[in-house]
N, C-alpha and C. Protein backbone atom coordinates (compact mmCIF):
# COMPACT_ATOMS: atom_id res chain seq x y z
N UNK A 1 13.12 -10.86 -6.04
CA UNK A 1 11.99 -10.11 -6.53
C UNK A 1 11.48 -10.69 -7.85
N UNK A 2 12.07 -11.59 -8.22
CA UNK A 2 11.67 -12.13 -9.79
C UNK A 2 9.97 -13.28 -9.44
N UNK A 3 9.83 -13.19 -8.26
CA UNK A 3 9.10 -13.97 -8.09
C UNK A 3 7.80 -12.89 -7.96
N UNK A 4 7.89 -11.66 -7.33
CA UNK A 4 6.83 -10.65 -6.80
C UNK A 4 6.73 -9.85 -8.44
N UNK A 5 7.78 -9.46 -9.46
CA UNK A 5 7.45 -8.87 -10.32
C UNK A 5 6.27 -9.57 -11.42
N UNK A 6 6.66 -10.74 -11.47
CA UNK A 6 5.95 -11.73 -12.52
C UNK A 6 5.08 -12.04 -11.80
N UNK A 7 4.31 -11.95 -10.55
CA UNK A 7 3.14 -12.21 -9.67
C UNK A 7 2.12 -10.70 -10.41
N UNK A 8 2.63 -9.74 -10.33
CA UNK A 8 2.29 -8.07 -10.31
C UNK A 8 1.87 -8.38 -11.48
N UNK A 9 2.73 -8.01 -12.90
CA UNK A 9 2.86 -8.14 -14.47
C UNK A 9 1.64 -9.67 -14.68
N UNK A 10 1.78 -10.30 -14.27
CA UNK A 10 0.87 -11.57 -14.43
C UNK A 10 -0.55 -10.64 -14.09
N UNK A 11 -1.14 -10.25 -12.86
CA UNK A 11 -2.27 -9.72 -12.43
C UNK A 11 -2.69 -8.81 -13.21
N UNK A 12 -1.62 -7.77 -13.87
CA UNK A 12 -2.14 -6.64 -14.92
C UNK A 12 -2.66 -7.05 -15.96
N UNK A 13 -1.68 -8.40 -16.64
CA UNK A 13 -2.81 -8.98 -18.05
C UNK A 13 -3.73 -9.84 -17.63
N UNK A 14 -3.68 -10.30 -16.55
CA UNK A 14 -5.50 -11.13 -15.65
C UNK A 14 -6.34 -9.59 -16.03
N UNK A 15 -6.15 -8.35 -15.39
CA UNK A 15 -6.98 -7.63 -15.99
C UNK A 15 -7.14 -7.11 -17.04
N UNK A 16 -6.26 -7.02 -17.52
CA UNK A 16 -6.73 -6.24 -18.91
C UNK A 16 -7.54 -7.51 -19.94
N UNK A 17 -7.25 -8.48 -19.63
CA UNK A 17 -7.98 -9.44 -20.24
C UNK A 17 -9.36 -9.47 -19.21
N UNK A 18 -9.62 -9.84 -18.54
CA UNK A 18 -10.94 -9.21 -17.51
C UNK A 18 -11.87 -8.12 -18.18
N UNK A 19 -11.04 -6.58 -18.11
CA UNK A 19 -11.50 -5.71 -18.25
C UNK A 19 -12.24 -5.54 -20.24
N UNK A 20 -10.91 -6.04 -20.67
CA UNK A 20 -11.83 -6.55 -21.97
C UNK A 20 -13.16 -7.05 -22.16
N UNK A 21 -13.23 -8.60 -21.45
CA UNK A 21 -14.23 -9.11 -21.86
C UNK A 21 -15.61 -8.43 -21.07
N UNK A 22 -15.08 -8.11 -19.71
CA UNK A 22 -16.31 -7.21 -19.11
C UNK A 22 -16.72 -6.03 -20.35
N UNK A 23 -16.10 -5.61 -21.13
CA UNK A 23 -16.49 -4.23 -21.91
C UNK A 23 -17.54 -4.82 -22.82
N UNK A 24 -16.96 -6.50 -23.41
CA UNK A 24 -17.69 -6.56 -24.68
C UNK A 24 -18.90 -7.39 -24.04
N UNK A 25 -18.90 -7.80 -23.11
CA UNK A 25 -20.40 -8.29 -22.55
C UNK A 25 -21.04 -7.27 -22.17
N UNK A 26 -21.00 -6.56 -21.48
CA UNK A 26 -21.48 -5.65 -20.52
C UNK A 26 -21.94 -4.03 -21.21
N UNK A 27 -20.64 -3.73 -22.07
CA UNK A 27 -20.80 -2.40 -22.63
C UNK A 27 -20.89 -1.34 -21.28
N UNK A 28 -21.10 -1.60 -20.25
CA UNK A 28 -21.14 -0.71 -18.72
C UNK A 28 -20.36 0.08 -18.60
N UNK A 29 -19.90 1.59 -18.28
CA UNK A 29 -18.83 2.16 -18.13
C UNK A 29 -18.34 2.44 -16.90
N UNK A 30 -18.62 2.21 -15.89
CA UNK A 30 -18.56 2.32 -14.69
C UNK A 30 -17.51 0.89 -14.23
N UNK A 31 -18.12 -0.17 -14.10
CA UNK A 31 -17.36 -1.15 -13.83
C UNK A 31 -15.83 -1.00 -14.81
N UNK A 32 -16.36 -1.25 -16.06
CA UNK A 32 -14.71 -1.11 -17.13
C UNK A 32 -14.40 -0.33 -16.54
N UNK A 33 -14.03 1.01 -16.42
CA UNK A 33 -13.28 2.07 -15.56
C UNK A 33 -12.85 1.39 -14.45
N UNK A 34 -13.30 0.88 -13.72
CA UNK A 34 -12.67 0.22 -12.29
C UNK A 34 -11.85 -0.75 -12.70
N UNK A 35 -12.09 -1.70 -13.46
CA UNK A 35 -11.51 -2.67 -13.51
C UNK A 35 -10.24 -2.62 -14.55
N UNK A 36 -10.56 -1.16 -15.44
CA UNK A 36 -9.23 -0.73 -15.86
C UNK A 36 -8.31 -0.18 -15.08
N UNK A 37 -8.76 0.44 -14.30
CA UNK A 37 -8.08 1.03 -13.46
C UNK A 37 -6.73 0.45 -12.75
N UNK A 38 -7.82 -0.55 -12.59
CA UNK A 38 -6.38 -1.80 -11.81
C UNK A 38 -5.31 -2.28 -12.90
N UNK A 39 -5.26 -2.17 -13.97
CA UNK A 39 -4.56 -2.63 -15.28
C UNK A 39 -3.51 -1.63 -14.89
N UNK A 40 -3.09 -0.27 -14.80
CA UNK A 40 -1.88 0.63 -14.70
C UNK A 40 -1.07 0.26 -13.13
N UNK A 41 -1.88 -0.06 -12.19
CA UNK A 41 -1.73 0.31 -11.00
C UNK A 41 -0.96 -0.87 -10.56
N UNK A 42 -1.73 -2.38 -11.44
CA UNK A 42 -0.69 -3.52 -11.11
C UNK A 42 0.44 -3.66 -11.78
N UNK A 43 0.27 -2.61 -12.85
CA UNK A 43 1.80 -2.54 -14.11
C UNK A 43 2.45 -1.64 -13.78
N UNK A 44 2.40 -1.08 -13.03
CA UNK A 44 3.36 -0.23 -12.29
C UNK A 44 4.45 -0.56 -11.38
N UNK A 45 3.82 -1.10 -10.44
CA UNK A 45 4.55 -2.06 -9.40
C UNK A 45 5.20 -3.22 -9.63
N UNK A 46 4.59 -3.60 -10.89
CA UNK A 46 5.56 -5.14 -11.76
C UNK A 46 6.57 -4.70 -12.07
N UNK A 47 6.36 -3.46 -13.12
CA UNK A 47 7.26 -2.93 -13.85
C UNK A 47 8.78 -2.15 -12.70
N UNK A 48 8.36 -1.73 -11.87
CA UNK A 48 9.13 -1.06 -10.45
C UNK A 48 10.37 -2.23 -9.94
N UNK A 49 9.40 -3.49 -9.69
CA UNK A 49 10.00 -4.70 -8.90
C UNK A 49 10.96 -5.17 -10.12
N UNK A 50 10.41 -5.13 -11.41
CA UNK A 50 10.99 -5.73 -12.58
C UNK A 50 12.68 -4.89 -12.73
N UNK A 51 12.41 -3.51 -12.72
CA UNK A 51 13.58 -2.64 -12.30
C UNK A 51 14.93 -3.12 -11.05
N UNK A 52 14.07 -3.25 -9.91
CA UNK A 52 14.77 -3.96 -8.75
C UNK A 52 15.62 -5.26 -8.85
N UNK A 53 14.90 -5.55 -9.68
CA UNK A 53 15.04 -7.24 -10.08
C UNK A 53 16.19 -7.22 -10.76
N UNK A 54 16.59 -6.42 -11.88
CA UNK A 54 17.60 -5.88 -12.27
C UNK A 54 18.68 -5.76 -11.85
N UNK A 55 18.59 -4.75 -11.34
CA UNK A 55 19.59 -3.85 -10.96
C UNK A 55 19.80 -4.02 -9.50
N UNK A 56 19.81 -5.17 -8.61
CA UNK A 56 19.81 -5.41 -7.54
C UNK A 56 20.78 -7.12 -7.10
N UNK A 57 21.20 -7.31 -6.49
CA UNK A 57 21.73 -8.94 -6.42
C UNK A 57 20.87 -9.76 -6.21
N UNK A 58 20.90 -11.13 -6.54
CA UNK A 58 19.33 -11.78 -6.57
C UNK A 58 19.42 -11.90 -4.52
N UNK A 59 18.61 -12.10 -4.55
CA UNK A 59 17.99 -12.31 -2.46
C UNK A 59 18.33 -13.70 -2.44
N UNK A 60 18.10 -14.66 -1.44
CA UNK A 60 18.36 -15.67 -1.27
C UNK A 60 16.54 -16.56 -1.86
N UNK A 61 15.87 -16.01 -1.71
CA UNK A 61 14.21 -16.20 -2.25
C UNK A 61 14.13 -16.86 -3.38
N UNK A 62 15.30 -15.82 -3.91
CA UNK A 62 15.27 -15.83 -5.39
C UNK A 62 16.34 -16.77 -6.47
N UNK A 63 17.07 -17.45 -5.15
CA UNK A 63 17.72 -18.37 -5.77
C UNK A 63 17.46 -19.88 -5.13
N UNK A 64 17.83 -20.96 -6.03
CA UNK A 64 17.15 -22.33 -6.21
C UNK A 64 17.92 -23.08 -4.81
N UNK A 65 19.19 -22.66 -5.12
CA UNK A 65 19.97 -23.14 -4.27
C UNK A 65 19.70 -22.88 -2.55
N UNK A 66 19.56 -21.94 -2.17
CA UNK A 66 19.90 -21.04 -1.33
C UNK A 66 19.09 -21.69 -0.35
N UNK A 67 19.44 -21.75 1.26
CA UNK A 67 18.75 -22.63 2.35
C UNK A 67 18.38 -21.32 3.57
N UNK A 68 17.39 -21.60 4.41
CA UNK A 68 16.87 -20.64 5.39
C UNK A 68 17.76 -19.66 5.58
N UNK A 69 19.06 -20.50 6.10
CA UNK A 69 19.94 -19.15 7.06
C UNK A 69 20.62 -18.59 5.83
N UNK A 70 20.00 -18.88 4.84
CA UNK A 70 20.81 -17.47 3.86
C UNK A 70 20.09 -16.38 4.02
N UNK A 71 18.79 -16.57 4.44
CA UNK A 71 18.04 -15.30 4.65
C UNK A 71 18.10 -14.64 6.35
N UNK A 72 18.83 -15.02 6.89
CA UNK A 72 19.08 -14.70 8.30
C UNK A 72 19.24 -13.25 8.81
N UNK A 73 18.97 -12.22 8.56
CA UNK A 73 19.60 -10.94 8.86
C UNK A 73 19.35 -9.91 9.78
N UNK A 74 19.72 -8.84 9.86
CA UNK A 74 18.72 -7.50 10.87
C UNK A 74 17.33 -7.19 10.05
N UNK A 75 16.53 -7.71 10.94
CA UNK A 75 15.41 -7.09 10.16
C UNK A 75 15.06 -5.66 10.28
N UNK A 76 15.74 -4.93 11.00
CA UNK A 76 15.25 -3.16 11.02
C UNK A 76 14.77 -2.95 12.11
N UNK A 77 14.06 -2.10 12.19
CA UNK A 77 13.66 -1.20 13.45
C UNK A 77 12.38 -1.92 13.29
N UNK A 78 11.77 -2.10 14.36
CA UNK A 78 10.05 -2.06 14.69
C UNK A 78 9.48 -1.77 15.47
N UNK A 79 8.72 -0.23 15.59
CA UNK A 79 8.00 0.34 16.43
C UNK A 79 7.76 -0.21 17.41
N UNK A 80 7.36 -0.12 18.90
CA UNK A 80 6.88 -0.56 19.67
C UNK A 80 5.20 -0.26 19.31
N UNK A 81 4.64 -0.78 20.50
CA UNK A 81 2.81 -0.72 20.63
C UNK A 81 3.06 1.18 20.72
N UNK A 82 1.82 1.41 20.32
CA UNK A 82 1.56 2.77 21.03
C UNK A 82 -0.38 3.32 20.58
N UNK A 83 -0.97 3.90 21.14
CA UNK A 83 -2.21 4.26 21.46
C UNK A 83 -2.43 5.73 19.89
N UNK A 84 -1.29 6.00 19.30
CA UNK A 84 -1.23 7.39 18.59
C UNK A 84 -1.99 7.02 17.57
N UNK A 85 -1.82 5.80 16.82
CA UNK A 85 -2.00 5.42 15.50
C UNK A 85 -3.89 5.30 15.49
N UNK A 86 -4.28 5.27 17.24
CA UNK A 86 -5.68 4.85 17.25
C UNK A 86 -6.47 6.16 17.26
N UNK A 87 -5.68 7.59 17.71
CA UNK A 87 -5.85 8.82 17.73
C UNK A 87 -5.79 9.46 16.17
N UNK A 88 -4.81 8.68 15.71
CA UNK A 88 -4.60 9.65 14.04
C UNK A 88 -5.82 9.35 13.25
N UNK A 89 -6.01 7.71 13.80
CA UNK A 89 -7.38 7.41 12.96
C UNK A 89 -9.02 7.44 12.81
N UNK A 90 -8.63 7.83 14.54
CA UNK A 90 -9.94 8.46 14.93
C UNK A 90 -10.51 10.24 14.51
N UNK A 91 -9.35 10.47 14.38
CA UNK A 91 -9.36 11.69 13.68
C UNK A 91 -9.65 12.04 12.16
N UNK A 92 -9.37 10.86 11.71
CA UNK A 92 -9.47 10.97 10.08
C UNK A 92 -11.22 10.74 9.91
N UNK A 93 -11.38 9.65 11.16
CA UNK A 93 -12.93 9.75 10.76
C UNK A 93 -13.61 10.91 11.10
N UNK A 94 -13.25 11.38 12.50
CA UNK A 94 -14.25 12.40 12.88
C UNK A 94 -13.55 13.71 11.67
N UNK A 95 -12.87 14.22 11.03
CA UNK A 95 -12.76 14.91 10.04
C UNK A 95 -13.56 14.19 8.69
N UNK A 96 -13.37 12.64 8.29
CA UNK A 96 -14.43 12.74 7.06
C UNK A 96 -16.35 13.01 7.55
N UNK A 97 -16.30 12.88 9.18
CA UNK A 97 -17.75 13.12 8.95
C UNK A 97 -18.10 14.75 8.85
N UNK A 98 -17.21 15.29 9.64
CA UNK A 98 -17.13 16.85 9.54
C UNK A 98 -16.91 17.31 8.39
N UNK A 99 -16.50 17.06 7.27
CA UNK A 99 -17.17 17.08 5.53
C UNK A 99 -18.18 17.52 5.20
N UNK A 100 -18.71 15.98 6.11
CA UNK A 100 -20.26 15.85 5.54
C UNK A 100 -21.28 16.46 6.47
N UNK A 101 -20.98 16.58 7.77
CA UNK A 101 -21.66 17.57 8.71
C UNK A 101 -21.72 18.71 9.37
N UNK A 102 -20.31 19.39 9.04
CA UNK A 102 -20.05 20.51 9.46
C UNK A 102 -18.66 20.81 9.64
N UNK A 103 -18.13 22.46 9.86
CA UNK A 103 -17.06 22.42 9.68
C UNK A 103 -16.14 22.62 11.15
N UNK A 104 -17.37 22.65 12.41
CA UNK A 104 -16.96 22.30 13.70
C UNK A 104 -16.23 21.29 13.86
N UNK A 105 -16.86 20.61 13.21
CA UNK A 105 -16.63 19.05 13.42
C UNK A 105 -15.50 18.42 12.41
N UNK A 106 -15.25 19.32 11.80
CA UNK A 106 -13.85 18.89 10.43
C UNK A 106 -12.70 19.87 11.07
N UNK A 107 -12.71 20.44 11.68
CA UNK A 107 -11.65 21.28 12.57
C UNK A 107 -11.46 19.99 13.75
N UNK A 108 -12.26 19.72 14.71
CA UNK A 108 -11.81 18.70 15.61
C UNK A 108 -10.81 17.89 15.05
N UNK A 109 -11.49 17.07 14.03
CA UNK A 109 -11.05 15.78 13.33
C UNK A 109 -9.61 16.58 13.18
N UNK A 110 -8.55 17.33 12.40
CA UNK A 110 -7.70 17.93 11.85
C UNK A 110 -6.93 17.93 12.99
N UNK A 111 -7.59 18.42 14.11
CA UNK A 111 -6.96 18.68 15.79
C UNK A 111 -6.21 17.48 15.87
N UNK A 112 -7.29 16.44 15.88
CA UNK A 112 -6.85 14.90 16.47
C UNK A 112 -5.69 14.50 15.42
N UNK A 113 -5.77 14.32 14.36
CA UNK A 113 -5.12 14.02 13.53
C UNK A 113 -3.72 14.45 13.65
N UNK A 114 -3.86 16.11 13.86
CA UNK A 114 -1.97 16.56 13.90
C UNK A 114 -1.71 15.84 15.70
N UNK A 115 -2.64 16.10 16.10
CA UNK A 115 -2.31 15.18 18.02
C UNK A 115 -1.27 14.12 17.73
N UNK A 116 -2.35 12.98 16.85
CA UNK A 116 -1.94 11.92 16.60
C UNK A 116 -0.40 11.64 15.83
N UNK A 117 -0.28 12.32 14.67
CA UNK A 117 1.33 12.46 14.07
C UNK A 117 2.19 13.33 15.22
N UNK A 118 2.14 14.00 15.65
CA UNK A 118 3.01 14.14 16.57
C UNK A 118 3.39 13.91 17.62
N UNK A 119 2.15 13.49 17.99
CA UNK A 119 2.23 12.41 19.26
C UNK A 119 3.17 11.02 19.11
N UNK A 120 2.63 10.65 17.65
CA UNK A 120 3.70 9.03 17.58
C UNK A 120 4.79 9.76 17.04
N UNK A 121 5.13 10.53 16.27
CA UNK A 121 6.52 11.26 16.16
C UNK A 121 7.66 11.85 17.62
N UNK A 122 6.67 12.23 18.25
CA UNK A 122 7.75 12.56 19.72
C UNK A 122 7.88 11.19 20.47
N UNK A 123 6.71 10.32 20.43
CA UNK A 123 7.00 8.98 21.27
C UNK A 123 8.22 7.95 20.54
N UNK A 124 8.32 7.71 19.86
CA UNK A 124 9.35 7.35 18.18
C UNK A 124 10.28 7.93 18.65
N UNK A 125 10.43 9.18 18.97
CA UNK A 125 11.89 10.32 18.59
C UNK A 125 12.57 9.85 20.09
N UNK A 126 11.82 9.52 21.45
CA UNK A 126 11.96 9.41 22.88
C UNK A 126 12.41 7.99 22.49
N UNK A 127 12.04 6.88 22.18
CA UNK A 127 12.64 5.58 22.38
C UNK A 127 13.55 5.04 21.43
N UNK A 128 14.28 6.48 20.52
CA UNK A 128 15.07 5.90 19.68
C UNK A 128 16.30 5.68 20.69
């Protein structure tokens, strides 16, 4: 992780140096806000990985020495295909337009949406 923390921490002072000079050209408050924004959000996650980095044994990534099959391992579980994730998201839209058009139509969306999490939650729970 010494490689992903100092990638993160590197990007936060790209912005805050960014977001600086945008302030003193620009004076705009809209953009500075955005582009500050990203200043906490990438120092967060530096700072997180920087923790990990720590308090963790180095990975094989992360050392000079270290050759492919040091990184050889179980990579975990990985879902199969499934149709739910296209239901949860179809739902999220037809609920943000039901927002903006009505509340018929923001009840559907909500419908689809719990369909969708429980739908890939019981299909998940069946092929464990």
């Amino acid at each position: 992780m010494k490689v992903e923390w100092r990638l993160f921490a590197g990007a936060a002072v790209f912005f805050t140096v960014t977001t600086s000079v945008y302030w003193f050209v620009s004076y705009e408050d809209a953009g500075t806000t955005m582009l500050g924004a990203s200043v906490p959000a990438f120092a967060f996650i530096g700072l997180w990985l920087w923790f990990q980095h720590r308090h963790k044994k180095p990975r094989p990534e992360d050392r000079g020495e270290a050759s492919p099959a040091d990184a050889a391992e179980d990579l975990g579980y990985f879902p199969s295909s499934s149709a739910w994730p296209v239901v949860l998201s179809a739902g999220a839209v037809v609920l943000a337009n039901g927002l903006v058009f009505g509340l018929p139509l923001a009840v559907l969306g909500v419908l689809l949406m719990v369909a969708g999490v429980f739908g890939y939650a019981r299909e998940a729970d069946t092929k464990a």
